[in-house]
N, C-alpha and C. Protein backbone atom coordinates (compact mmCIF):
# COMPACT_ATOMS: atom_id res chain seq x y z
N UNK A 1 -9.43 34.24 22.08
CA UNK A 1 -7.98 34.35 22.08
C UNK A 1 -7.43 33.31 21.12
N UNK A 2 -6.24 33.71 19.87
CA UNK A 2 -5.85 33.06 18.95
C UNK A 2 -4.92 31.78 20.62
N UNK A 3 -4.64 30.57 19.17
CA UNK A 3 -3.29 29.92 19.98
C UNK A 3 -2.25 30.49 19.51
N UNK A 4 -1.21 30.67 20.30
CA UNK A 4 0.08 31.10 19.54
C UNK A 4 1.17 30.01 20.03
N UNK A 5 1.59 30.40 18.70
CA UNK A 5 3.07 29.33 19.16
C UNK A 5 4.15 29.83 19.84
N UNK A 6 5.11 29.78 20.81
CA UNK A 6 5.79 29.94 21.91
C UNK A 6 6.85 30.69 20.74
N UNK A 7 6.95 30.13 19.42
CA UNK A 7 8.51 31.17 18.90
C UNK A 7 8.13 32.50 18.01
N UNK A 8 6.26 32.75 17.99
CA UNK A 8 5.81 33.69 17.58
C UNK A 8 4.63 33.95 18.65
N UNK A 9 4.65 35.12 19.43
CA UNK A 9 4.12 35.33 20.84
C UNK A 9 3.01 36.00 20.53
N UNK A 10 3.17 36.76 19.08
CA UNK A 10 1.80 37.96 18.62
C UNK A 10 1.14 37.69 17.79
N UNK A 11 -0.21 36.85 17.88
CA UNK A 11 -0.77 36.92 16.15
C UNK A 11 -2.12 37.88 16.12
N UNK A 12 -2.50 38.21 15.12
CA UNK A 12 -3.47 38.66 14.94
C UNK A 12 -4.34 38.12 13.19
N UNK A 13 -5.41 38.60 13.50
CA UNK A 13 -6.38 38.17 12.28
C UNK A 13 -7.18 39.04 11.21
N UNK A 14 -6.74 38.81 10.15
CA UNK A 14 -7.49 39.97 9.14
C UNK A 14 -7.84 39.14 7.94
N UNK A 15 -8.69 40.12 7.09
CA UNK A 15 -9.19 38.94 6.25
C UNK A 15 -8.95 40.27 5.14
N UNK A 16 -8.51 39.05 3.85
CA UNK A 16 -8.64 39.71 2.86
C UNK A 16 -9.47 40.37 2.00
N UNK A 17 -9.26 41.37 1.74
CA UNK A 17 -10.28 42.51 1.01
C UNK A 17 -10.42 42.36 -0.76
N UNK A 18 -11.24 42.32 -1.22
CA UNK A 18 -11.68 42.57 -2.49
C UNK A 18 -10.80 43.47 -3.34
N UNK A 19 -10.38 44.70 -2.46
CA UNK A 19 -9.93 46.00 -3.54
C UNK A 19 -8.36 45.76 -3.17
N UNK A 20 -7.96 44.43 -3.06
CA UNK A 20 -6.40 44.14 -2.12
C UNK A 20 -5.82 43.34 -3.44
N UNK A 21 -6.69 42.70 -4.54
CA UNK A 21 -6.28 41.85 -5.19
C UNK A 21 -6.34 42.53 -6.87
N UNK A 22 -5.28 41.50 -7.36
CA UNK A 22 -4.42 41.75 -8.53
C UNK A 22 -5.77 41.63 -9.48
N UNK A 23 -5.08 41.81 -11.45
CA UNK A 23 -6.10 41.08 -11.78
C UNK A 23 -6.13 39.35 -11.96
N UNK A 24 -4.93 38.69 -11.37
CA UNK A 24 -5.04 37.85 -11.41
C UNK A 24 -5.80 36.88 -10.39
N UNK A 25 -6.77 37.73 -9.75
CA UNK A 25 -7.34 37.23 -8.18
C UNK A 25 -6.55 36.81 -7.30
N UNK A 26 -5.26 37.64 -7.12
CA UNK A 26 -4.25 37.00 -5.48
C UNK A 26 -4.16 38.41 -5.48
N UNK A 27 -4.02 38.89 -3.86
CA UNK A 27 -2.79 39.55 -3.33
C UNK A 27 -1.82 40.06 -4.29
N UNK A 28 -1.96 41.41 -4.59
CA UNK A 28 -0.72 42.06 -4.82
C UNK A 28 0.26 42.28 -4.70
N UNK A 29 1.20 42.13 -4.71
CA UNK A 29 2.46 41.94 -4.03
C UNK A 29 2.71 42.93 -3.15
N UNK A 30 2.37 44.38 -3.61
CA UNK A 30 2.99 45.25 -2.90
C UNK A 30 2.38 45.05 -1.48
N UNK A 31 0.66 44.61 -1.61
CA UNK A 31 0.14 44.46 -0.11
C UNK A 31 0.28 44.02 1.36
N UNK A 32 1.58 43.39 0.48
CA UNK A 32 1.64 42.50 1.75
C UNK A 32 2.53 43.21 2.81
N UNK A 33 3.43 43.82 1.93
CA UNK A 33 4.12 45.33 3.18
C UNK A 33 3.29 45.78 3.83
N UNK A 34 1.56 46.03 3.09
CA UNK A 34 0.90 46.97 4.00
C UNK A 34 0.57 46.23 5.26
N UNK A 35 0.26 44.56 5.06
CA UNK A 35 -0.19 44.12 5.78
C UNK A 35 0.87 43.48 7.11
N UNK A 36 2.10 44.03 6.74
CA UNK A 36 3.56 44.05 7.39
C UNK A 36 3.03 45.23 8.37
N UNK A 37 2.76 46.02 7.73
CA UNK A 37 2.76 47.27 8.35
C UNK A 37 1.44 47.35 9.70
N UNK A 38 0.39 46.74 9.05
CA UNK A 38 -0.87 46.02 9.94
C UNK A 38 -0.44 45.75 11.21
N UNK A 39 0.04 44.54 11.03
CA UNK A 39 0.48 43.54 12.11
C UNK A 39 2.01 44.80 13.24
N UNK A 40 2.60 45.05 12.69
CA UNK A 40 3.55 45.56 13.36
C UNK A 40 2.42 46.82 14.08
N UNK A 41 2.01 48.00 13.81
CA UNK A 41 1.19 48.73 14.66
C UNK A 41 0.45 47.98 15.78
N UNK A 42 -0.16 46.75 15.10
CA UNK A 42 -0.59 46.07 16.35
C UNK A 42 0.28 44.93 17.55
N UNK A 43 0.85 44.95 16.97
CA UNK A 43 1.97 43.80 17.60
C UNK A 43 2.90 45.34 18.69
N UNK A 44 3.21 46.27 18.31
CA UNK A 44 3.94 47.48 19.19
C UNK A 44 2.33 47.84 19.81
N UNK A 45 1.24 47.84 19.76
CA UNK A 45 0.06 48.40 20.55
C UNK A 45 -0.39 47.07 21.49
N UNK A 46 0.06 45.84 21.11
CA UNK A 46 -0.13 44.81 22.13
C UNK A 46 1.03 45.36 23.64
N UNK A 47 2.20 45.88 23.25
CA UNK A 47 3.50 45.79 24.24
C UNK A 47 3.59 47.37 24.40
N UNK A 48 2.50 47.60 24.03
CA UNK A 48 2.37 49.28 25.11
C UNK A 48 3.43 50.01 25.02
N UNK A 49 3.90 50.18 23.42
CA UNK A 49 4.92 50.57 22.00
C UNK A 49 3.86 52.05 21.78
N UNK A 50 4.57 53.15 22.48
CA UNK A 50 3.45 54.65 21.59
C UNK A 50 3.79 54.67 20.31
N UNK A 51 3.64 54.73 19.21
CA UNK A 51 3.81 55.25 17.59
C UNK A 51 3.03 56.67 17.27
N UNK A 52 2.33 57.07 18.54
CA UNK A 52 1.60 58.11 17.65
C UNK A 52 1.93 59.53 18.44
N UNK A 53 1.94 59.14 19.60
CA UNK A 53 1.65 60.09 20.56
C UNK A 53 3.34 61.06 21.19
N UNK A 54 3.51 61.85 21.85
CA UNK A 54 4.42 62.94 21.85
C UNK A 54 5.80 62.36 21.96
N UNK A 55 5.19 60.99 22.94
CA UNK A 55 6.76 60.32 23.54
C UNK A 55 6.88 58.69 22.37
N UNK A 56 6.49 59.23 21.59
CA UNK A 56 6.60 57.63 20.32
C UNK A 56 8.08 58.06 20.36
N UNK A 57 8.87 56.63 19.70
CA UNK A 57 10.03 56.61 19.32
C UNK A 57 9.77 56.68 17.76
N UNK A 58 10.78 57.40 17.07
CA UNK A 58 10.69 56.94 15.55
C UNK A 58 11.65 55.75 15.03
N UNK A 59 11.07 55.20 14.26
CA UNK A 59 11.49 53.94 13.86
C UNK A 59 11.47 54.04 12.45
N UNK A 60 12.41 53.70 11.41
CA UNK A 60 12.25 53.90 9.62
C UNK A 60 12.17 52.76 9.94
N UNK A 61 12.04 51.90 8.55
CA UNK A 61 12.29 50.77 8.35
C UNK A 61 13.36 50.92 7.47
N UNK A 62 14.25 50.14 7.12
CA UNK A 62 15.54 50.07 6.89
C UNK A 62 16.01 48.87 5.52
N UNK A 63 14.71 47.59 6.00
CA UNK A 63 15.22 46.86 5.62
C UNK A 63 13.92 46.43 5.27
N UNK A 64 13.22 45.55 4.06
CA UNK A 64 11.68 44.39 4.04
C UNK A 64 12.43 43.73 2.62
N UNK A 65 11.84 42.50 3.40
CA UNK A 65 12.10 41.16 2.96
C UNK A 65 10.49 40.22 2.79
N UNK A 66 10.50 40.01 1.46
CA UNK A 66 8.93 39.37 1.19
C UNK A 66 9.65 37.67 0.80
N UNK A 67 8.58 36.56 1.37
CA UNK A 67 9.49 35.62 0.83
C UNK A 67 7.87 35.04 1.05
N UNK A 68 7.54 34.88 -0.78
CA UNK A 68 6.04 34.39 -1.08
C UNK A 68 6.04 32.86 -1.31
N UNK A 69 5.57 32.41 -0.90
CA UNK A 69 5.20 30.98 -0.37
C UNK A 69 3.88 30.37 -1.74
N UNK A 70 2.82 30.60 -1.18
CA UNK A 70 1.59 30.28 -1.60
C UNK A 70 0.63 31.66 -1.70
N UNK A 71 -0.24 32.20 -3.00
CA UNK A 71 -0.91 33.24 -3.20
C UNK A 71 -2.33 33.11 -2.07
N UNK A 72 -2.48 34.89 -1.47
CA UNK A 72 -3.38 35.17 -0.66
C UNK A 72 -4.58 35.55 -1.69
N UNK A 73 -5.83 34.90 -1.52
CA UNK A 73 -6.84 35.26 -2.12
C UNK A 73 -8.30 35.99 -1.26
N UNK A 74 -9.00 36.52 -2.06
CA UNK A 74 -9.91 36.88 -1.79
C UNK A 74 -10.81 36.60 -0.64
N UNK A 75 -11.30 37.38 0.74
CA UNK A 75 -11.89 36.73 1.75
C UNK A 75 -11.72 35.45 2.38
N UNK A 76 -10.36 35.46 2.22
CA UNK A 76 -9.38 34.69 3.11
C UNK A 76 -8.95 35.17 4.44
N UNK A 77 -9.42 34.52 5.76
CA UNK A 77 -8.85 34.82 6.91
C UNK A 77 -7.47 34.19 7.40
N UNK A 78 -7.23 35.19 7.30
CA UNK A 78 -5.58 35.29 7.56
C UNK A 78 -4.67 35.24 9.14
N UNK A 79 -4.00 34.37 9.47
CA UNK A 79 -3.68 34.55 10.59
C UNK A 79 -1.79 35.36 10.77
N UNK A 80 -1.65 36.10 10.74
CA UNK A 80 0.01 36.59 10.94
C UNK A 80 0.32 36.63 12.54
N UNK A 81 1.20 36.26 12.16
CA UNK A 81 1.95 35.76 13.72
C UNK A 81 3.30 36.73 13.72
N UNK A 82 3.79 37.29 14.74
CA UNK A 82 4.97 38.33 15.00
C UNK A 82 5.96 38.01 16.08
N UNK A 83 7.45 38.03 15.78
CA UNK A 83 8.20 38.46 16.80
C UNK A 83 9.44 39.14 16.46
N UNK A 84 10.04 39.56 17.79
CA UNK A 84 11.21 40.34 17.49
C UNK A 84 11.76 38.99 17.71
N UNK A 85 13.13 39.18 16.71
CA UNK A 85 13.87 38.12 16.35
C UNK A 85 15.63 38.75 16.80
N UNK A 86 15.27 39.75 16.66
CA UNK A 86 16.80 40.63 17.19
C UNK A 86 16.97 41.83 17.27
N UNK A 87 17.28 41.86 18.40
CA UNK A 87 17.62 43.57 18.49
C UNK A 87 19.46 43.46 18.55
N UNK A 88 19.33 45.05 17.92
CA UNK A 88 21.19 45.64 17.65
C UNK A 88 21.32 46.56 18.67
N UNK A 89 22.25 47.65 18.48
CA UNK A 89 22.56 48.89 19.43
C UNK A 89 21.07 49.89 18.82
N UNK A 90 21.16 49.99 17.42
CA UNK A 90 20.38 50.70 17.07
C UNK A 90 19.45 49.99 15.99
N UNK A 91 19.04 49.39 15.75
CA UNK A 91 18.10 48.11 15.23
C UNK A 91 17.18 47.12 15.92
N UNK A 92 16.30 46.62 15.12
CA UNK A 92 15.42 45.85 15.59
C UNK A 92 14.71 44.96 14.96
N UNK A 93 14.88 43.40 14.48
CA UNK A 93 14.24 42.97 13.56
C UNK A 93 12.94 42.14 14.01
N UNK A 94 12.13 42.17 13.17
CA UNK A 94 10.53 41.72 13.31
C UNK A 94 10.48 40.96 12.27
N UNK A 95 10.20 39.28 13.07
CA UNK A 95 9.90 38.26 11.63
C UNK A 95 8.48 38.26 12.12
N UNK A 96 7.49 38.07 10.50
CA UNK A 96 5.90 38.39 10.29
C UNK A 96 6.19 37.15 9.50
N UNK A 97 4.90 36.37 9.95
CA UNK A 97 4.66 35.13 8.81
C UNK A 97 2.97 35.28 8.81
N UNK A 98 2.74 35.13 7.27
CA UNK A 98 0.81 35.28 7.06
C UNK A 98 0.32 33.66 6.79
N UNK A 99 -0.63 33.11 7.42
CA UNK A 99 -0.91 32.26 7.71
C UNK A 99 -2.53 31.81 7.37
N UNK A 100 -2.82 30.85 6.24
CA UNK A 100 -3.96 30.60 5.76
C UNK A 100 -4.78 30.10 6.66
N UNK A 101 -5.88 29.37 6.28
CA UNK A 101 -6.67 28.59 7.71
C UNK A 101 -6.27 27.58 8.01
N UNK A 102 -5.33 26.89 7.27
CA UNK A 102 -4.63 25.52 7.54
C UNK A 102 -3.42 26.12 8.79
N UNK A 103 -3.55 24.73 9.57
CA UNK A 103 -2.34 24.51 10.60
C UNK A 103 -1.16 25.09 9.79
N UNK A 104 -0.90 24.30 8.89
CA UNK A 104 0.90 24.66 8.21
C UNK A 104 0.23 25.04 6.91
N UNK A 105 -0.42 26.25 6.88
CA UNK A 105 -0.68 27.07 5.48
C UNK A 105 0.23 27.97 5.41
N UNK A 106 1.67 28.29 5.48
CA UNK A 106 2.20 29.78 5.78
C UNK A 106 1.86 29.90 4.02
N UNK A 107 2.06 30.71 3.64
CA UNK A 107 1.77 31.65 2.64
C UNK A 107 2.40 32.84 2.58
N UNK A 108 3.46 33.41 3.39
CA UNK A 108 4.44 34.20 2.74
C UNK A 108 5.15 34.63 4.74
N UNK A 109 6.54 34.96 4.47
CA UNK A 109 7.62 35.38 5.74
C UNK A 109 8.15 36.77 5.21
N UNK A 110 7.61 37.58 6.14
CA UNK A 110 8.30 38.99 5.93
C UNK A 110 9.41 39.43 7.04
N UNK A 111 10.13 39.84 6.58
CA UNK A 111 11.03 40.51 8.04
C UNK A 111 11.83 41.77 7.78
N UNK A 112 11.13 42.61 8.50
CA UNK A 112 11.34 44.12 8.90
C UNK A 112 12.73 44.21 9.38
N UNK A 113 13.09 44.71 9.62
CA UNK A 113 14.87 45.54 9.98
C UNK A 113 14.05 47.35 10.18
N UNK A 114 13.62 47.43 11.67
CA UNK A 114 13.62 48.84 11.77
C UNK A 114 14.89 49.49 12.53
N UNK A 115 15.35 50.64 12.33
CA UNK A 115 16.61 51.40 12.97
C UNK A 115 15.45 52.75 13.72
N UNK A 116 16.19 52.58 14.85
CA UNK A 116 15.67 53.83 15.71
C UNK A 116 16.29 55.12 15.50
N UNK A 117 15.77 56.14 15.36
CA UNK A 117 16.67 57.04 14.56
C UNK A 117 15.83 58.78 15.42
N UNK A 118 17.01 59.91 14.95
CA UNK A 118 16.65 60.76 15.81
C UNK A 118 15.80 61.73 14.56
N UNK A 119 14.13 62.29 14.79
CA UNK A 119 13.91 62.78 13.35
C UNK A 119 14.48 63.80 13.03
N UNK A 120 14.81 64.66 14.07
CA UNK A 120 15.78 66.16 13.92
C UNK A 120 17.01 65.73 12.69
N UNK A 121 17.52 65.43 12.92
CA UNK A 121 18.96 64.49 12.33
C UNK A 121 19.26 63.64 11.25
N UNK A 122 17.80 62.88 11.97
CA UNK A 122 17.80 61.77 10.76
C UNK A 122 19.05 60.76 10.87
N UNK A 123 19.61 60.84 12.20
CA UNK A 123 20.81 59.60 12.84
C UNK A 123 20.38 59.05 13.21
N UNK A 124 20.87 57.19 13.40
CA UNK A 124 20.55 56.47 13.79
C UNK A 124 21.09 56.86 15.62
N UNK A 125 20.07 56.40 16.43
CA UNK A 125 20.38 55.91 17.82
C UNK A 125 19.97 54.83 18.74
N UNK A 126 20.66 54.68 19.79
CA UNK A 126 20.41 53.30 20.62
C UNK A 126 19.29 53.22 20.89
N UNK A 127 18.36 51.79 20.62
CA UNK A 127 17.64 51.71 21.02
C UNK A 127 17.61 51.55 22.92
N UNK A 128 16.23 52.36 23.53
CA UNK A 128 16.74 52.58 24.76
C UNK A 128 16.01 51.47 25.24
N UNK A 129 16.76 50.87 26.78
CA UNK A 129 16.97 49.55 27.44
C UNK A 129 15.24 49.43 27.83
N UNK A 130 14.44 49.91 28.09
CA UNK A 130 12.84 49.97 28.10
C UNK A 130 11.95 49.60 26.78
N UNK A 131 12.78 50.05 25.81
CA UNK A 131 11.89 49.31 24.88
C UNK A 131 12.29 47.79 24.48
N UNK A 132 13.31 47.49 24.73
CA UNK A 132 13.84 46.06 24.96
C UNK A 132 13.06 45.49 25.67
N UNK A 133 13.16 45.77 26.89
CA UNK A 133 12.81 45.44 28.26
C UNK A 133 11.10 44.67 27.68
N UNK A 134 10.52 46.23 27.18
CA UNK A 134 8.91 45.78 26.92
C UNK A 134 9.03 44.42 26.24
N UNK A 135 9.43 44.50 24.95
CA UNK A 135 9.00 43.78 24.08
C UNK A 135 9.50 42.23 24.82
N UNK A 136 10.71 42.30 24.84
CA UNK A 136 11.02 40.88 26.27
C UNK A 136 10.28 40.63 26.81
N UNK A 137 9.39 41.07 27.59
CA UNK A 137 8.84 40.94 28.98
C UNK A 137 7.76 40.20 28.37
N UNK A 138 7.12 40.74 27.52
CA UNK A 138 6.06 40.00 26.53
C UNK A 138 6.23 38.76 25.69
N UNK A 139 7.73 38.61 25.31
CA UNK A 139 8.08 37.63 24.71
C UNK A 139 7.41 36.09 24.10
N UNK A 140 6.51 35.66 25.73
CA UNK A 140 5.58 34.50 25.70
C UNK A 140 4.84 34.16 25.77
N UNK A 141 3.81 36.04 26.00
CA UNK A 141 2.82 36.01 26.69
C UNK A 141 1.50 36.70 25.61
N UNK A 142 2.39 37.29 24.26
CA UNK A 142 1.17 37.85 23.43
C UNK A 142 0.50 37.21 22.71
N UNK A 143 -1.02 37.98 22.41
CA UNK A 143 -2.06 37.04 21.20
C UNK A 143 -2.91 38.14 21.18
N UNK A 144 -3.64 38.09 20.20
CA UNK A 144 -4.65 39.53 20.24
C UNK A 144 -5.91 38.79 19.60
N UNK A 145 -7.29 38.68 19.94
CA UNK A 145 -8.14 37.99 19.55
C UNK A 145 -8.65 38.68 18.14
């Protein structure tokens, strides 16, 4: 079990891939959305969040924000840490920070802005008081080894 810090409740661990990097040997820029995208599937599969299955909610993303710090290199284990930082009527934001092997290595802060939305429509709607509820309830208590 990772440690987590009390103002980021979800981390998880991945290591960087070979076919992930530029030719300048870092992290591509665009990757790091994917690896936005990583962490959030698992961070909603820690808090028992469906994404796949009949009763998933749909969620766009709305909003990504990359704010690069220090370059991710090659077979680097990576630690990203997750939380919801705010929910709206119909919104939900997720700050992601990727984290080198050092204590205070951050190396880049992403933050998602997803809107819950109806797919028929394609309107935004309220997020409902249960998926709040989940992700709250978990608030202090996630880590994923």
């Amino acid at each position: 079990m990772l440690q987590n810090s009390s103002a980021f409740p979800f981390t998880h661990r991945f290591r960087v891939r070979y076919a992930e990097l530029d030719p300048q040997a870092v992290v591509f820029n665009s990757r790091y959305l994917e690896y936005a995208d990583l962490v959030i599937t698992e961070f909603w599969r820690a808090v028992g969040m469906p994404f796949t299955a009949e009763d998933a909610l749909e969620f766009h993303v709305a909003r990504a924000v990359v704010d690069f710090k220090k370059p991710l290199r090659a077979d680097e284990l990576i630690e990203a840490r997750a939380r919801v930082s705010r929910f709206g009527n119909t919104s939900m934001t997720t700050e992601i920070e990727l984290h080198g092997p050092g204590a205070d290595d951050l190396r880049a802060r992403i933050e998602l802005v997803h809107v819950h939305v109806d797919l028929q429509s394609g309107q935004s709607q309220p997020i409902p008081e249960h998926v709040r509820a989940r992700f709250l309830s978990h608030a202090g208590t996630l880590a994923q080894a």
